[in-house]
C-alpha atoms as a PDB file:
ATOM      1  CA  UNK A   1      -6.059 164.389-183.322  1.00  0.00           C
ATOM      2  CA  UNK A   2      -8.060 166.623-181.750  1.00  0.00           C
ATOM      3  CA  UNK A   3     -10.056 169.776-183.818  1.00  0.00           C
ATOM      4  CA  UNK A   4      -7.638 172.695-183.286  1.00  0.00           C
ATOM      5  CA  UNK A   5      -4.265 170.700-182.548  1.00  0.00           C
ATOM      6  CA  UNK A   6      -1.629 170.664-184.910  1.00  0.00           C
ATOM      7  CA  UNK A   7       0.890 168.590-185.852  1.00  0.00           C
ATOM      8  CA  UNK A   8       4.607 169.021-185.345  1.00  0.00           C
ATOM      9  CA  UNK A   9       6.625 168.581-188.493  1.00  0.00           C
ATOM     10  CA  UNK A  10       8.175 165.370-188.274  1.00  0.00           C
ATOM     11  CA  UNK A  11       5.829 163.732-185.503  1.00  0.00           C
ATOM     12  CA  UNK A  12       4.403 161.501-187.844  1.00  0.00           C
ATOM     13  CA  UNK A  13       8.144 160.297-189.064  1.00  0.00           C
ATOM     14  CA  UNK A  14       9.517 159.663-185.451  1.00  0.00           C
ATOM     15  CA  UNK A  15       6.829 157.909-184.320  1.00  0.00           C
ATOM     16  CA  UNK A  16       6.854 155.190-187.453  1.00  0.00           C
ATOM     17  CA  UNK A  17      10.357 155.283-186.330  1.00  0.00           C
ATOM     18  CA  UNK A  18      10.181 154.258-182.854  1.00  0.00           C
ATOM     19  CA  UNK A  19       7.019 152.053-183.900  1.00  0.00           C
ATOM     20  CA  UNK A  20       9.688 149.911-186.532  1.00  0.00           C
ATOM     21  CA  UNK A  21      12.709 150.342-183.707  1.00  0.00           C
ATOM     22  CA  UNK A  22      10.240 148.154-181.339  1.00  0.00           C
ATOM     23  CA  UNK A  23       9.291 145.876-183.797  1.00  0.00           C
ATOM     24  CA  UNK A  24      13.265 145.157-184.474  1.00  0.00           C
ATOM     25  CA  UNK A  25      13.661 144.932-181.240  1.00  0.00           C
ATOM     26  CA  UNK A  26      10.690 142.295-180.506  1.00  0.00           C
ATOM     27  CA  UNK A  27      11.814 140.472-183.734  1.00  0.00           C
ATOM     28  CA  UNK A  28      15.153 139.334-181.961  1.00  0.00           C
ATOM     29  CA  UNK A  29      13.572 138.340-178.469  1.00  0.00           C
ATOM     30  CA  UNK A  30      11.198 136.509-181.092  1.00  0.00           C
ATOM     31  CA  UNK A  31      14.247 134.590-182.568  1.00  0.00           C
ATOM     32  CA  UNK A  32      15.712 133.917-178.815  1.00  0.00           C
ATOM     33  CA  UNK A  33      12.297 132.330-177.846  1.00  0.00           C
ATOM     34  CA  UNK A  34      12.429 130.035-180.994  1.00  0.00           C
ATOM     35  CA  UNK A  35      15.695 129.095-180.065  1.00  0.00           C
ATOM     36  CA  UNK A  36      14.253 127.812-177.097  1.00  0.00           C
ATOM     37  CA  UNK A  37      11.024 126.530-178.038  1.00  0.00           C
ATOM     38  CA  UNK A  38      10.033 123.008-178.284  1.00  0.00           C
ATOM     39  CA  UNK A  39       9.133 121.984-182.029  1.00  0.00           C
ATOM     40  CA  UNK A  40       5.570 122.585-183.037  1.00  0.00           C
ATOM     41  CA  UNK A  41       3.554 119.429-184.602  1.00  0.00           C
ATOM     42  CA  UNK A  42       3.477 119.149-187.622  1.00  0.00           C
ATOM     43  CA  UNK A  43       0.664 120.056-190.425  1.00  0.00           C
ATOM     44  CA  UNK A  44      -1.188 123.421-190.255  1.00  0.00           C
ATOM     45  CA  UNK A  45      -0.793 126.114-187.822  1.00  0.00           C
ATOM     46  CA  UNK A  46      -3.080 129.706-187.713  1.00  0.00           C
ATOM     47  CA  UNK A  47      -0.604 132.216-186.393  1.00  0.00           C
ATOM     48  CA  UNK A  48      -2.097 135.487-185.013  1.00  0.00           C
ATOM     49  CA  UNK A  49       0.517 138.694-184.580  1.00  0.00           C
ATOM     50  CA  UNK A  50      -0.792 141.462-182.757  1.00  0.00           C
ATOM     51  CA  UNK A  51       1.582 144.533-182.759  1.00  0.00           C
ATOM     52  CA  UNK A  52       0.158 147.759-180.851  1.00  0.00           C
ATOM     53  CA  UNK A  53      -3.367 146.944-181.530  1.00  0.00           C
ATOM     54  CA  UNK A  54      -2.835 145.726-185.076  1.00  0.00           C
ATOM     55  CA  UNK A  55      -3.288 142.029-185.599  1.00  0.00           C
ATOM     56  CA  UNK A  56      -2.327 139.839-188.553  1.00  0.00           C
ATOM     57  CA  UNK A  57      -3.014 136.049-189.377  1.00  0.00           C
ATOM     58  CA  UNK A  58      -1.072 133.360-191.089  1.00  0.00           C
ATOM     59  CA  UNK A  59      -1.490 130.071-191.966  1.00  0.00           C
ATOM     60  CA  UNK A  60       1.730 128.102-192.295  1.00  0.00           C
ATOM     61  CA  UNK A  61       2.344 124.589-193.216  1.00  0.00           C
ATOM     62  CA  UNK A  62       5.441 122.621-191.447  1.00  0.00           C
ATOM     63  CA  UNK A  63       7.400 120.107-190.863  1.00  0.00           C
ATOM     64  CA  UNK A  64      10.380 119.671-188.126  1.00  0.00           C
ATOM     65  CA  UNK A  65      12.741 121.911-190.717  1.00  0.00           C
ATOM     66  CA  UNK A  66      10.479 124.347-192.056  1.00  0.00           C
ATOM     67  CA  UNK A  67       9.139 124.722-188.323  1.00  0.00           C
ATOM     68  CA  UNK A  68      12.705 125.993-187.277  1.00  0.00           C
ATOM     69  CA  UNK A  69      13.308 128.095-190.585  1.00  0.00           C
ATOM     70  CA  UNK A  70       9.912 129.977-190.121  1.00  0.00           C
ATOM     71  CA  UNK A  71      10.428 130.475-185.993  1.00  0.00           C
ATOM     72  CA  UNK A  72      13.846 131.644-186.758  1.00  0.00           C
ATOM     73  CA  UNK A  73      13.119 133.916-189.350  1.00  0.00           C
ATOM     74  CA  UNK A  74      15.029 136.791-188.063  1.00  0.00           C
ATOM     75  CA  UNK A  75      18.404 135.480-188.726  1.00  0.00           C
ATOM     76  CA  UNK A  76      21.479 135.205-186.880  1.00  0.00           C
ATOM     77  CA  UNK A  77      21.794 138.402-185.697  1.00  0.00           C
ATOM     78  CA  UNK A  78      19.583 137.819-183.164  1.00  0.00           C
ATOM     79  CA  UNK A  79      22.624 136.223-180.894  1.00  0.00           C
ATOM     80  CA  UNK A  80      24.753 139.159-181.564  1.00  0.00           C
ATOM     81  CA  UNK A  81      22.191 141.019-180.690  1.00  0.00           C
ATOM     82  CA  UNK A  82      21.011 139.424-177.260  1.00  0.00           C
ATOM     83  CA  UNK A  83      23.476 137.743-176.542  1.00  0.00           C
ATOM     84  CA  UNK A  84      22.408 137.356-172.452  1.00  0.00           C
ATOM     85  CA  UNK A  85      19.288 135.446-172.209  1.00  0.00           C
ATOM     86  CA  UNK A  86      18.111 133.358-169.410  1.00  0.00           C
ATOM     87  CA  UNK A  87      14.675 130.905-169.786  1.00  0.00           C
ATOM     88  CA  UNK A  88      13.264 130.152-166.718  1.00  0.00           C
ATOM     89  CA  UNK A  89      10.736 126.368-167.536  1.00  0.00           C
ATOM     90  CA  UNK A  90       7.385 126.153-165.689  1.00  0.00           C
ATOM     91  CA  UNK A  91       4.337 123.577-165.618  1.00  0.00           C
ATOM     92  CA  UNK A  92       2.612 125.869-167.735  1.00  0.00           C
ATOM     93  CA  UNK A  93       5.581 127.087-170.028  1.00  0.00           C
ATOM     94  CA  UNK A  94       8.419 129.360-169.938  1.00  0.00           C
ATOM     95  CA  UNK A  95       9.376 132.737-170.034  1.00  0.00           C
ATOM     96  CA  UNK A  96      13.054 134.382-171.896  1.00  0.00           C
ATOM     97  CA  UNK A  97      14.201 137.012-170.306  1.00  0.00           C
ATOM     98  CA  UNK A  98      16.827 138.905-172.593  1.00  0.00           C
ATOM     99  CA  UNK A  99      19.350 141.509-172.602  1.00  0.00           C
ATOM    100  CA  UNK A 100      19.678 142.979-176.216  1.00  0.00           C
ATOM    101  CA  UNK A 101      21.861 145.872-177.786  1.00  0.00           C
ATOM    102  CA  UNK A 102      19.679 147.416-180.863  1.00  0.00           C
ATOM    103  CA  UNK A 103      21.910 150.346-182.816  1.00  0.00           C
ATOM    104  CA  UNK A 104      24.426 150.269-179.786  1.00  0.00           C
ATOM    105  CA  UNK A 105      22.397 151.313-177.439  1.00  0.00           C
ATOM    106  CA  UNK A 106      21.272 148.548-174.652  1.00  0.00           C
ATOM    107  CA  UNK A 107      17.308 146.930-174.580  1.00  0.00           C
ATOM    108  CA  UNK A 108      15.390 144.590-172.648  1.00  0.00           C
ATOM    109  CA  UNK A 109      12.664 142.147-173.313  1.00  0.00           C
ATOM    110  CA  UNK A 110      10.727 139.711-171.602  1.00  0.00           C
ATOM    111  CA  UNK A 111       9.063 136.264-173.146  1.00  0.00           C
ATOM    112  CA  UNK A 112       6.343 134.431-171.832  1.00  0.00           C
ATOM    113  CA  UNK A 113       5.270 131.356-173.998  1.00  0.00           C
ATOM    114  CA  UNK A 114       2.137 128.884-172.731  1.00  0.00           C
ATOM    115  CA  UNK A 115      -0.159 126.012-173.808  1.00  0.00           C
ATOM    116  CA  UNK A 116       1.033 123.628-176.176  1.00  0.00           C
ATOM    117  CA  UNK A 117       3.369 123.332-179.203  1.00  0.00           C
ATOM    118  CA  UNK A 118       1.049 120.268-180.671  1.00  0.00           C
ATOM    119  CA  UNK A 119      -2.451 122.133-180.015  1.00  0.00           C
ATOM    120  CA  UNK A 120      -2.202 125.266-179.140  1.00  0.00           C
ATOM    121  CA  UNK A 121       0.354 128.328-177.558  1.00  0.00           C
ATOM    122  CA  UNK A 122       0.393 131.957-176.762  1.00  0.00           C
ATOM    123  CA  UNK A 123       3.803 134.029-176.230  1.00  0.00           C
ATOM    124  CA  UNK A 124       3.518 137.433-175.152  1.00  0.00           C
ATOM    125  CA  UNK A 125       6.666 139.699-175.488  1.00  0.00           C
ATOM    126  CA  UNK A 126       7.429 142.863-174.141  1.00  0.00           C
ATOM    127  CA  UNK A 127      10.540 144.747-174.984  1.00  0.00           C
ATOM    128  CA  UNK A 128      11.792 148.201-173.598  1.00  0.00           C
ATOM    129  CA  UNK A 129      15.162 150.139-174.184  1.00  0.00           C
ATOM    130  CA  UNK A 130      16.958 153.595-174.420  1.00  0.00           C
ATOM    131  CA  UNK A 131      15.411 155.749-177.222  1.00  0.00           C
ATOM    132  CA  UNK A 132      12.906 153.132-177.767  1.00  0.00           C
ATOM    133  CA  UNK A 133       9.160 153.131-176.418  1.00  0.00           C
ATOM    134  CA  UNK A 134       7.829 150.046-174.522  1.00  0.00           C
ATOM    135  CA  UNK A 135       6.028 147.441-177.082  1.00  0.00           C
ATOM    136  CA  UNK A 136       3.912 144.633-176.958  1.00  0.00           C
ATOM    137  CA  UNK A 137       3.201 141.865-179.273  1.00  0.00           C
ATOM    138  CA  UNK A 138       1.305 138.398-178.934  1.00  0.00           C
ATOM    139  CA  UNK A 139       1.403 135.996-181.217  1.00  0.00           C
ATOM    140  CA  UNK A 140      -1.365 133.161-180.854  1.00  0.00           C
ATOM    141  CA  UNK A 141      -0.919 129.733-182.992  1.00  0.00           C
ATOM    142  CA  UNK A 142      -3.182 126.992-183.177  1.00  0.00           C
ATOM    143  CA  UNK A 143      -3.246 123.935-184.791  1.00  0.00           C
ATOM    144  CA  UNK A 144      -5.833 123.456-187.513  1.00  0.00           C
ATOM    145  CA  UNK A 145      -4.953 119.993-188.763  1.00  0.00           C
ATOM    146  CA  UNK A 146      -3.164 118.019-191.678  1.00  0.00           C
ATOM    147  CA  UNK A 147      -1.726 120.844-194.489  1.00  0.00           C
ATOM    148  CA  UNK A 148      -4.059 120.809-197.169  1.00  0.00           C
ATOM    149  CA  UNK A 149      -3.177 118.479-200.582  1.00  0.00           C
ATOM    150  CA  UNK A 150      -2.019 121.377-202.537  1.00  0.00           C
ATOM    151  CA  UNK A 151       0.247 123.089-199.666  1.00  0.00           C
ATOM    152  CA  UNK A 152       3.670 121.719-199.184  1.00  0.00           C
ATOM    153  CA  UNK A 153       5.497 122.315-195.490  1.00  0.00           C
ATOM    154  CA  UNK A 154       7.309 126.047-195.464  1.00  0.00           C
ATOM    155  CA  UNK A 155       3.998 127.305-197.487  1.00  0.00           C
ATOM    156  CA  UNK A 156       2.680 130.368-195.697  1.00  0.00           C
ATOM    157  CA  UNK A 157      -0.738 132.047-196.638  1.00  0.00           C
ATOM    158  CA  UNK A 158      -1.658 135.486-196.170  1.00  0.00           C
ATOM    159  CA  UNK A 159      -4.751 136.710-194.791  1.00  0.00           C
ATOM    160  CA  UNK A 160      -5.497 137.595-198.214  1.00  0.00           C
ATOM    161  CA  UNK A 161      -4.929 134.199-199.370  1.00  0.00           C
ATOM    162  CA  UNK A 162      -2.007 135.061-201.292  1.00  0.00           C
ATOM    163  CA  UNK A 163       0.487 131.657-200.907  1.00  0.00           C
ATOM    164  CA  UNK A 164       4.236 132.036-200.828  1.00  0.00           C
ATOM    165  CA  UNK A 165       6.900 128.728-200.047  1.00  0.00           C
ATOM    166  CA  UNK A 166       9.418 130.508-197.442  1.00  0.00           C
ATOM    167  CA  UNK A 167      12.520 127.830-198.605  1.00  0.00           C
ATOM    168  CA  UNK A 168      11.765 128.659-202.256  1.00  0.00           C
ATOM    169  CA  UNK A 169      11.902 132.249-201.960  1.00  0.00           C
ATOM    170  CA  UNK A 170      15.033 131.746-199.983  1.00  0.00           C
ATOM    171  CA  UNK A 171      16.257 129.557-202.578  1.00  0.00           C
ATOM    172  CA  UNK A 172      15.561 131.797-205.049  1.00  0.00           C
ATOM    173  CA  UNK A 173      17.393 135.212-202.977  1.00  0.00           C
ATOM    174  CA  UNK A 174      20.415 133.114-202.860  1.00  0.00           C
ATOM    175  CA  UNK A 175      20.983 132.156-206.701  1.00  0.00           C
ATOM    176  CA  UNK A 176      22.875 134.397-208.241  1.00  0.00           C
ATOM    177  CA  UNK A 177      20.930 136.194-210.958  1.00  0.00           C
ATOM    178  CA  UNK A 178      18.288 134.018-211.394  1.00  0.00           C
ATOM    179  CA  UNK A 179      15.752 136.358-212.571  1.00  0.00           C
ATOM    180  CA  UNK A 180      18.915 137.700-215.566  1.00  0.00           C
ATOM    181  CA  UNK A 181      19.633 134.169-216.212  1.00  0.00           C
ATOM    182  CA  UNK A 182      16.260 132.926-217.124  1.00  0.00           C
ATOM    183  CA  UNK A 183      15.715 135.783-219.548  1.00  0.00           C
ATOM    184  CA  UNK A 184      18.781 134.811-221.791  1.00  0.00           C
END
């Protein structure tokens, strides 16, 4: 801001708002591109996410079905929510183009995926809609190699080095009171 502007009450509020409506929205042409994607090689893979200027990098380690839990990671709603997609294959890649309805109201985005799934990719989306601004994200993956001796496949690692195992934590969320039963 500027020296002598002020802020409307609320400005801040409805702009996170909008920010986490695009990021919902570029979530389910994420899951729609997955769908489509060709597997990734197995072993380690640096992920970049860059979101409006923000970036954040993963490391995950897969294998085939740990590669399709961690691509789809936005569930099934993504086919109830787009349910009219059309991918269009090139020498270089492909690119989604989806029709979406986020809280009723309809939304558009666009997927462009290139380069390799066993070396190296980039796929750009862009995603649009009624009461929602226009947003961006890339997400960059590379292949680094074998996963290391004490990483299993489904193990992601934070930028902060922090290491969770995505089936285990799902694994865990579906017991029923696992946390209750381990204290009796």
């Amino acid at each position: 801001m500027r020296s002598g502007q002020r802020r409307s009450p609320g400005t801040g509020n409805s702009s996170a708002a909008f920010c986490i409506g695009a990021v919902v929205s570029l979530l389910f042409v994420v899951q729609a591109a997955a769908d489509d994607a060709p597997a990734r090689k197995a072993g380690l893979w640096e992920i970049k996410t860059t979101i409006g200027g923000h970036a954040v990098t993963v490391k995950q380690c897969i294998d085939a079905a740990t590669d399709r839990m961690l691509q789809s990671s936005t569930g099934p709603l993504s086919a109830q929510a787009c349910p009219s997609r059309q991918v269009s294959k090139s020498d270089s890649g492909f690119t989604i183009e989806s029709r979406c309805s986020f809280n009723g109201k309809p939304a558009s985005a666009r997927a462009v995926v290139t380069g390799s799934f066993d070396s190296a990719y980039t796929m750009t989306v862009t995603a649009e809609g009624k009461d929602l601004p226009a947003a961006r994200m890339t997400m960059e993956g590379k292949w680094l190699g074998a996963c290391a001796a004490d990483q299993k496949p489904g193990d992601v690692i934070m930028s902060n080095g922090v290491k969770v195992n995505v089936p285990d934590l799902q694994k865990r969320a579906l017991a029923p009171d696992a946390a209750t039963q381990s204290d009796k």
